[in-house]
Protein backbone atom coordinates (compact mmCIF):
# COMPACT_ATOMS: atom_id res chain seq x y z
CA UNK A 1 89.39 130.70 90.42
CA UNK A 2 92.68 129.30 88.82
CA UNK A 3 95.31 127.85 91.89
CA UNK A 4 98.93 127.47 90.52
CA UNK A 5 101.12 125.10 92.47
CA UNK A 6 105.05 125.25 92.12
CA UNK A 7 106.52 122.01 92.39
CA UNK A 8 105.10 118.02 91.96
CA UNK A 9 105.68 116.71 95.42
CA UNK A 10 103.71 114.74 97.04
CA UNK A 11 101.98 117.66 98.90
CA UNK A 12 101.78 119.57 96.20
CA UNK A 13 100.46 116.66 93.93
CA UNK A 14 98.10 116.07 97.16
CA UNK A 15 96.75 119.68 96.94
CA UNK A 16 96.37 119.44 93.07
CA UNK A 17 94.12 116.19 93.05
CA UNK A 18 91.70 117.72 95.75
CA UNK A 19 91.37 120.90 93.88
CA UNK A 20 90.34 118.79 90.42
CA UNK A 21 88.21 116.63 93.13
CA UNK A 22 86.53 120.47 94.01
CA UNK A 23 86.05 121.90 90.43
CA UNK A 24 88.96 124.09 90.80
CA UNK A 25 91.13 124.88 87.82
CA UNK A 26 94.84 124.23 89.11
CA UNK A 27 98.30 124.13 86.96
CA UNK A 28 102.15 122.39 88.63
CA UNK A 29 105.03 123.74 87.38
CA UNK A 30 107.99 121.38 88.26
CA UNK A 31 111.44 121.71 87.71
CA UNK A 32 112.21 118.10 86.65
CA UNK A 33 111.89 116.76 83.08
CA UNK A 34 110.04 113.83 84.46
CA UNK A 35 108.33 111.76 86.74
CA UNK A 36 110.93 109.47 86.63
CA UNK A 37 113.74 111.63 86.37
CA UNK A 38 115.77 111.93 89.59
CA UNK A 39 115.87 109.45 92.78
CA UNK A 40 112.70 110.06 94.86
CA UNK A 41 113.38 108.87 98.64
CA UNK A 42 112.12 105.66 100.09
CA UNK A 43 109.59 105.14 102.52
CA UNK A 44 107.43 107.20 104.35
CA UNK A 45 105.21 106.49 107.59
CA UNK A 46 101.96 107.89 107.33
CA UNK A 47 99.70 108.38 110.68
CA UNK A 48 95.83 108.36 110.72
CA UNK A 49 95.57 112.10 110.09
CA UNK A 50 97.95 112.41 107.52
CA UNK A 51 96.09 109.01 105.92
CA UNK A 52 93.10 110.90 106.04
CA UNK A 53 94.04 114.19 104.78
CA UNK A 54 95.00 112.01 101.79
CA UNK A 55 92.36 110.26 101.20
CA UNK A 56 90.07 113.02 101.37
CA UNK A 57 91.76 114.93 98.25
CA UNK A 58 92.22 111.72 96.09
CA UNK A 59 89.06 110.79 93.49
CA UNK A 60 86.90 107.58 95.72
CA UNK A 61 88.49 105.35 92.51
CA UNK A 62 92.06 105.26 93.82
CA UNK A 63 91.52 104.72 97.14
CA UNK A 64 91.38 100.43 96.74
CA UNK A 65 94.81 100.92 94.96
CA UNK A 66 96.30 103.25 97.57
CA UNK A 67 95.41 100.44 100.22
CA UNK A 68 96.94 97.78 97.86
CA UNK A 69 100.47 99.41 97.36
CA UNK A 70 101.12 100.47 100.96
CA UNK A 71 102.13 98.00 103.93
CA UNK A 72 101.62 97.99 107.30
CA UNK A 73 103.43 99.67 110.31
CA UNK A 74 102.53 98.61 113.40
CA UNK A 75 104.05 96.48 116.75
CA UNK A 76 106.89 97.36 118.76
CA UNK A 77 109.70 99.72 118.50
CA UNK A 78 112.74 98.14 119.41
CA UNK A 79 116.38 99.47 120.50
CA UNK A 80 119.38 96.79 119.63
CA UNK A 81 122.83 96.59 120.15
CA UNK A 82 125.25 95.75 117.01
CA UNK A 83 125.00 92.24 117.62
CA UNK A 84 121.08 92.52 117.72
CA UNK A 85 120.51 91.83 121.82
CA UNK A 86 117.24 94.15 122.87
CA UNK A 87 118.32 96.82 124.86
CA UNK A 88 114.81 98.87 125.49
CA UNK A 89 111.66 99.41 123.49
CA UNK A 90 109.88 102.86 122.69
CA UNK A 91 106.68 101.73 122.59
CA UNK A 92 104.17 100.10 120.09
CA UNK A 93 103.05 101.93 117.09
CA UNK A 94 99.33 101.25 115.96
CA UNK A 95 97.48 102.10 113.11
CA UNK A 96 99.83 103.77 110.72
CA UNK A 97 100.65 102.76 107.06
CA UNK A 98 104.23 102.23 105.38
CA UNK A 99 104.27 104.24 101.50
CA UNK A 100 107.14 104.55 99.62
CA UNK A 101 107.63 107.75 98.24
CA UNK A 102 108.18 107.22 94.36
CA UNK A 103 105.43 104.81 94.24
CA UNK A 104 103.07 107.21 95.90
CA UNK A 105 104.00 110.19 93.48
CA UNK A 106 102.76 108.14 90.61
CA UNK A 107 99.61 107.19 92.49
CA UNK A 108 99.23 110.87 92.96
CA UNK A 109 99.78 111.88 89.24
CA UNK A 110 97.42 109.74 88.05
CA UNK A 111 94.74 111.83 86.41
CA UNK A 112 96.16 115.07 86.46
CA UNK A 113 97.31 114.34 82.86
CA UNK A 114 98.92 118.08 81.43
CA UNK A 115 97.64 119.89 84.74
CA UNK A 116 101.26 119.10 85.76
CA UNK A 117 104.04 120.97 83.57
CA UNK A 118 107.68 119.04 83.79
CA UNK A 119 110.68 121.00 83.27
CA UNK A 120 108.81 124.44 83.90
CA UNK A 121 110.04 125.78 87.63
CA UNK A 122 109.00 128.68 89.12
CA UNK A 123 111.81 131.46 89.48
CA UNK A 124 109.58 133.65 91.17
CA UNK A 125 106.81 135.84 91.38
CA UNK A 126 105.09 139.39 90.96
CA UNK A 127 101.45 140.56 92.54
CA UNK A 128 99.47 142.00 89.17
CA UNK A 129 97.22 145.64 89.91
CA UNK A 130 94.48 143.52 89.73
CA UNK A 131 95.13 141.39 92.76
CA UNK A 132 96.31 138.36 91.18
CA UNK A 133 99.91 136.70 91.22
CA UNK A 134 102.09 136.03 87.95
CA UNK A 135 104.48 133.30 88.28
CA UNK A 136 107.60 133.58 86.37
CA UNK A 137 109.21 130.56 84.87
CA UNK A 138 112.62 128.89 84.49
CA UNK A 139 111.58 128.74 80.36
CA UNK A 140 110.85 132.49 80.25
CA UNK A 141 107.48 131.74 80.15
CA UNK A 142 104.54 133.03 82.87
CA UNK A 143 101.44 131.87 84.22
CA UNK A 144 98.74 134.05 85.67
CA UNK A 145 96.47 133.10 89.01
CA UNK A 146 94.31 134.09 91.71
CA UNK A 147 97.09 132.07 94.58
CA UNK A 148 100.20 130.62 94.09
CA UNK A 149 101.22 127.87 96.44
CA UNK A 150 104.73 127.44 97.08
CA UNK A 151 104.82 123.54 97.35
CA UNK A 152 108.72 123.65 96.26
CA UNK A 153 110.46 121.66 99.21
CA UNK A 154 112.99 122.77 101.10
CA UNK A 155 114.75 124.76 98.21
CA UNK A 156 111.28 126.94 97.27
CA UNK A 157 112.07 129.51 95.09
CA UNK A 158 108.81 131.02 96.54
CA UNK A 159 109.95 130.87 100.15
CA UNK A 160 112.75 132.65 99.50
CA UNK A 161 111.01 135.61 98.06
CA UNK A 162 108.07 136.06 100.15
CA UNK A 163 109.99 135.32 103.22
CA UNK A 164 113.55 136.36 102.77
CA UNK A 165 114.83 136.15 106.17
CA UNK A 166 113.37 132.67 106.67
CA UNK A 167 116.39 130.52 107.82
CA UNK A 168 116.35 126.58 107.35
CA UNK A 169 119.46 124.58 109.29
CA UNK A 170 121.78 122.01 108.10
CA UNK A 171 122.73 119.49 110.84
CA UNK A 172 126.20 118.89 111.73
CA UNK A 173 127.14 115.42 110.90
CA UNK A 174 125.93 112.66 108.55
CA UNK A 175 123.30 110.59 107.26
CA UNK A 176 123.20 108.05 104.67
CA UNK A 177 120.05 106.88 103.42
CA UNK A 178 119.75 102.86 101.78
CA UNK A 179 117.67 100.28 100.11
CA UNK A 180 118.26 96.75 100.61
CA UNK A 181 115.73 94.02 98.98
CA UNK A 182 113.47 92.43 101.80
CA UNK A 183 114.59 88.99 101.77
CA UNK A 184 113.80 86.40 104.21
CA UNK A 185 117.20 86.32 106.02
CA UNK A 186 116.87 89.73 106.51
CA UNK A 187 113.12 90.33 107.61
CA UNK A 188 113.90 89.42 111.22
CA UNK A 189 115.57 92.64 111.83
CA UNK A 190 112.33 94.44 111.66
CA UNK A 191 110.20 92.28 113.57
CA UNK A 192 107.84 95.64 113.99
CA UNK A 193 107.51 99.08 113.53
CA UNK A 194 110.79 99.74 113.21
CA UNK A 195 114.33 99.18 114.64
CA UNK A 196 117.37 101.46 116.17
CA UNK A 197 120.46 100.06 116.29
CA UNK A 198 122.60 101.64 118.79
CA UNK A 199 126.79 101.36 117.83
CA UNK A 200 129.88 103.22 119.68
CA UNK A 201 129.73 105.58 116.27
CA UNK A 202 126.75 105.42 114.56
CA UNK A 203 123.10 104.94 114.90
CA UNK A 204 121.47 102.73 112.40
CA UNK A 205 117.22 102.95 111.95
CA UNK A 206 115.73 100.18 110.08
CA UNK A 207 112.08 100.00 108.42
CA UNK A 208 110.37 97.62 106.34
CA UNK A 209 108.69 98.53 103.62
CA UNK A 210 106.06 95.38 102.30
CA UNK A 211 103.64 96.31 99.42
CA UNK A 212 99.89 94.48 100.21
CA UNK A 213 100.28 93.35 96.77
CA UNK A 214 103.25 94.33 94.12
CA UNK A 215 102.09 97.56 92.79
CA UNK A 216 102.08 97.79 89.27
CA UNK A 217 99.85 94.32 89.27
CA UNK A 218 97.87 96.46 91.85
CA UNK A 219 97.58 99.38 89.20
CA UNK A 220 96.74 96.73 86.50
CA UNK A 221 93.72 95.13 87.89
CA UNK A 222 92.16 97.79 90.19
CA UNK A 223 93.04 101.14 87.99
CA UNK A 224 93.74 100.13 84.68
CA UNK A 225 94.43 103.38 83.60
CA UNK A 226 96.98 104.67 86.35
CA UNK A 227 100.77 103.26 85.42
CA UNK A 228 102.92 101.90 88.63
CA UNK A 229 106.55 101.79 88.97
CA UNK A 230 107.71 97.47 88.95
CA UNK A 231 108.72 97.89 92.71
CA UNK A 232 109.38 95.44 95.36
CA UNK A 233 109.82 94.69 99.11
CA UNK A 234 112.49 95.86 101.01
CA UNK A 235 114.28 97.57 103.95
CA UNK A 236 114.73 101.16 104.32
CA UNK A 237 117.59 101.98 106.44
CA UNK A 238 119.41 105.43 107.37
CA UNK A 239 123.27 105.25 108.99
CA UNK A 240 123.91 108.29 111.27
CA UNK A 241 127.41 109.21 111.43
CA UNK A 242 128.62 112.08 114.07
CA UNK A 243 130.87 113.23 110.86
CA UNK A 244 130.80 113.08 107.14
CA UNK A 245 132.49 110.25 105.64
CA UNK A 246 134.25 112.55 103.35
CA UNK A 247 133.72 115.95 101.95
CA UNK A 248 132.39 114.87 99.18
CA UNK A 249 131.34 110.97 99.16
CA UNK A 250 131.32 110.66 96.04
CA UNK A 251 129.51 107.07 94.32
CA UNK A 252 127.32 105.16 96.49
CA UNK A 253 129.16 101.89 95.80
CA UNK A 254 132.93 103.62 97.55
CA UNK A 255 130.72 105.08 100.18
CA UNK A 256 129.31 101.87 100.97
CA UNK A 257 132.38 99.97 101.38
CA UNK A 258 133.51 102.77 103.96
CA UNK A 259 130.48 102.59 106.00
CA UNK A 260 131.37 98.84 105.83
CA UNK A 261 133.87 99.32 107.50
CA UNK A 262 132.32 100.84 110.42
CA UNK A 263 130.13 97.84 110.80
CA UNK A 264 133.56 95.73 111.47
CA UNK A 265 132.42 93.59 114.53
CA UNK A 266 128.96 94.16 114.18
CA UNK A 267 126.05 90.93 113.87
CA UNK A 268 126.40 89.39 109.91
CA UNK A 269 122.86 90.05 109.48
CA UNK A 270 123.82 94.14 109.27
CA UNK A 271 126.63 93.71 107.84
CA UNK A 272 124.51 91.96 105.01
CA UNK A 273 122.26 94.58 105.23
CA UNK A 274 124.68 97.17 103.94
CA UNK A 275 126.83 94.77 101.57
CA UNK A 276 123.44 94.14 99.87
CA UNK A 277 122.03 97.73 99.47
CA UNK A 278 120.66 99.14 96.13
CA UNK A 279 123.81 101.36 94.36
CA UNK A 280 121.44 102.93 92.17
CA UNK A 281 118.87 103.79 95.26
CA UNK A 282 120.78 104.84 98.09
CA UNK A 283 122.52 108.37 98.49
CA UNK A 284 123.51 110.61 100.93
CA UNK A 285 121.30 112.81 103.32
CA UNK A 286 121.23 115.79 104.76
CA UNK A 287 119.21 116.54 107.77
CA UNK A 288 117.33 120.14 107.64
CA UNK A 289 114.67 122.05 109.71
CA UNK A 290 113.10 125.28 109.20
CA UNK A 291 113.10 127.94 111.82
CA UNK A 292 109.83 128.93 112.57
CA UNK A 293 108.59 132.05 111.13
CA UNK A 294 105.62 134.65 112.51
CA UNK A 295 102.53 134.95 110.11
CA UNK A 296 103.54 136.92 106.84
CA UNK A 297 100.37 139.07 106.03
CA UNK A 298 97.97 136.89 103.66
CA UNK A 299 97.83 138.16 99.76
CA UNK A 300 97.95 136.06 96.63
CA UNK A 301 100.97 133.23 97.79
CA UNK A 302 101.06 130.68 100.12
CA UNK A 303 103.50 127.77 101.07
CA UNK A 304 102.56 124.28 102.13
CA UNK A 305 105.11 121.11 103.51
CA UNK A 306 108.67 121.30 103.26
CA UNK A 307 108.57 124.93 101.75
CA UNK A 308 107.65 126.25 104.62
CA UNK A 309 108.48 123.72 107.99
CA UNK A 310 110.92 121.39 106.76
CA UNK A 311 112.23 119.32 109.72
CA UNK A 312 114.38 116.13 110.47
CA UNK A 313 112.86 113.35 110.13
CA UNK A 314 113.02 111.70 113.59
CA UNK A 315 109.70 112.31 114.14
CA UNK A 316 107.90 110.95 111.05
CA UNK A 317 106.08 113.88 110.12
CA UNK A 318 106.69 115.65 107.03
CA UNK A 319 104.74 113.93 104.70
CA UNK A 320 101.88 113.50 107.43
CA UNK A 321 102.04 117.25 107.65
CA UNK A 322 102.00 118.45 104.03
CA UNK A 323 99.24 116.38 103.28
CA UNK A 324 97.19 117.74 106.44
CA UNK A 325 98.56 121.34 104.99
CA UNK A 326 97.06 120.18 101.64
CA UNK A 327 93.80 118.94 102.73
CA UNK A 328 93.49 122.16 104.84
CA UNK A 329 93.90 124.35 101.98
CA UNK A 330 91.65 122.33 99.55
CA UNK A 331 88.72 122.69 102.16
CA UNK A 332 89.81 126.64 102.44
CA UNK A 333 89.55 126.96 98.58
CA UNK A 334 86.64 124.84 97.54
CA UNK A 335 84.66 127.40 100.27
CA UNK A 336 85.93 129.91 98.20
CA UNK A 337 84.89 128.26 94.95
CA UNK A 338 81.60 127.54 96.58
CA UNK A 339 81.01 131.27 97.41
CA UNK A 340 80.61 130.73 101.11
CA UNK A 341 84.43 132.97 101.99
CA UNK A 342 86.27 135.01 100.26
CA UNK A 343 89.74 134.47 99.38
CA UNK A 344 91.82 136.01 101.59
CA UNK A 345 90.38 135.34 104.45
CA UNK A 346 90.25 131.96 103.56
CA UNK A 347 94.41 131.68 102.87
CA UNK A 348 94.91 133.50 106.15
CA UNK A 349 92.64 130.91 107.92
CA UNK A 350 94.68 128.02 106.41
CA UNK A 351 97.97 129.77 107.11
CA UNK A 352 97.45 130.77 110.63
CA UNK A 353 96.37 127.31 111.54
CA UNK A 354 99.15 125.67 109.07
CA UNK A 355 101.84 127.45 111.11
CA UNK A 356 101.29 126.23 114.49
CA UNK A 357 101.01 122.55 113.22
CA UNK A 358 103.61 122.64 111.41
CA UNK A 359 106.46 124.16 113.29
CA UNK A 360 105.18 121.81 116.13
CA UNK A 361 106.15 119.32 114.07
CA UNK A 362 109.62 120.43 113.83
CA UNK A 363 109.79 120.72 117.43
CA UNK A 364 108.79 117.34 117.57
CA UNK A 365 111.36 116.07 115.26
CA UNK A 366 114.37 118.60 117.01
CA UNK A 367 113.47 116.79 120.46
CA UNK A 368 113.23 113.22 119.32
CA UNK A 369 116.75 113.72 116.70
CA UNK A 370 118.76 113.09 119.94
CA UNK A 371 117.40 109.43 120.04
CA UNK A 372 118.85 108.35 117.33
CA UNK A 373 121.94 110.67 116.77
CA UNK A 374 125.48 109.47 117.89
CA UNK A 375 127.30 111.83 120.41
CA UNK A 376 129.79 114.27 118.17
């Protein structure tokens, strides 16, 4: 059985290492021309299942470094006003795990060597007479398979020709995503699991992001062989505006001196948040969900994480979810592999069982937005 994945995501990268864990010939095709070569997000919160789910597709070896580069996220979540005065809490968190994204990708490429094809997207698709799917290429070149998983965010190329009428939503408004070194001044404002600051205009969320140990001297002494980004501590903060700044904000450095100016009044500490983000890693964001969609009628292509149920991220789920959708689909596969089910009934199993997790999910995430969006 040969599994092509389109796109190097986590949850696709996810899916790939437990298929090499299974025996199972797999190829990525990603559009970038690098690991390295475009911002990748911040961090992530990862529950107990999605933990697990990831765990159970990466090799035993890397599971000591995945503990080392990742940081806790537990105690209280708080509610502040601008000047920092508690105004309610939402309740303790407990046994999750802070990740930052970029740092995880690399974790999750490690091994994989030239399974995973930069610069090589897939445009789309055709089913062969013989019952297998041939993925066409961005480069004009093809690939051949017995399933094709669409692992291609919220943009899949795949999505939007298996499931053409599949809608995913833009949010009204704004959202601004930033990176500001953890510094000891500043590590007060996230005392737990994370902190909402409630203004007249805009909603501020802060998280902390604090590597166990700095990863790549993590990567050097407990997997020689797997190469970690130089990354430090710091906070992860999103703004959430009722309205764009502009049109088009154009470079993060004039952006941040606008939002700036929003925080007139507000306690020094967040103002010195802001003043003191990373230019290079901070951007603009824009908030989508997928609508949910009935089951498709299995054959040869599939779709796993954002591809399929993107959603906001007030409810801290989409990574948690497309690794549960990869570890799901692994399991599904390596029965296959095994000869104990046959292949379609296998990908409808998955799917069927995907689809009801995962637009929960987005439910999840539509009802808890409201929490920490500003009234238009």
């Amino acid at each position: 059985m040969k599994v092509l994945v389109a796109g190097a995501g986590i949850g696709g990268l996810c899916l790939a290492q437990g298929l090499v864990r299974a025996g199972i010939d797999v190829r990525v095709f990603e559009r970038e021309p690098g690991p390295d070569s475009r911002y990748q997000g911040f961090r992530i919160g990862l529950d107990e299942p999605g933990l697990a789910a990831l765990r159970e597709c990466l090799p035993h070896r890397l599971h000591g470094l995945l503990e080392a580069v990742t940081g806790p996220l537990a105690g209280e979540r708080r509610v502040v006003d601008q000047q920092l005065n508690e105004v309610r809490r939402l309740g303790a968190a407990s046994g999750g795990t802070a990740a930052d994204r970029h740092v995880l990708r690399q974790l999750l490429l490690a091994g994989l060597g030239d399974r995973v094809e930069f610069g090589r997207a897939v445009a789309g698709y055709q089913q062969r007479a013989d019952g297998r799917v041939e993925a066409r290429l961005t480069d004009g070149g093809s690939a051949v398979g017995d399933l094709l998983v669409g692992a291609d965010g919220v943009g899949s190329a795949v999505r939007r020709q298996l499931l053409p009428g599949a809608e995913v939503t833009a949010l009204p408004g704004n959202a601004l995503l930033g990176r500001t070194p953890l510094t000891e001044p500043l590590s007060g404002l996230v005392p737990g699991a994370g902190t909402l600051v409630r203004g007249a205009d805009l909603s501020l969320l802060i998280g902390r992001m604090e590597f166990r140990r700095p990863p790549r001297l993590a990567a050097a002494e407990l997997a020689p062989e797997v190469e970690l980004p130089d990354a430090h501590s710091y906070l992860r903060w999103v703004a959430m505006l009722p309205e764009p700044l502009s049109p088009e904000p154009g470079a993060w450095a004039e952006v941040r001196d606008r939002l700036l100016e929003l925080f007139d009044g507000w306690h020094p500490d967040l103002v010195e948040l802001v003043r003191r983000s990373d230019v290079g890693n901070s951007s603009p964001l824009t908030i989508r969900y997928a609508e949910p969609v009935p089951h498709w009628g299995t054959g040869p292509v599939t779709l796993l994480g954002d591809a399929i149920h993107a959603m906001p991220p007030s409810a801290g789920q989409g990574a948690n979810t497309a690794f549960r959708d990869a570890a799901l689909l692994c399991r599904s596969l390596t029965a296959v592999h095994r000869g104990e089910a046959e292949l379609a009934a296998a990908v409808e199993e998955y799917e069927l069982r995907m689809l009801e997790r995962g637009f929960a999910a987005v439910a999840e995430g539509l009802a808890r937005l409201a929490e920490f969006t500003p009234a238009r």
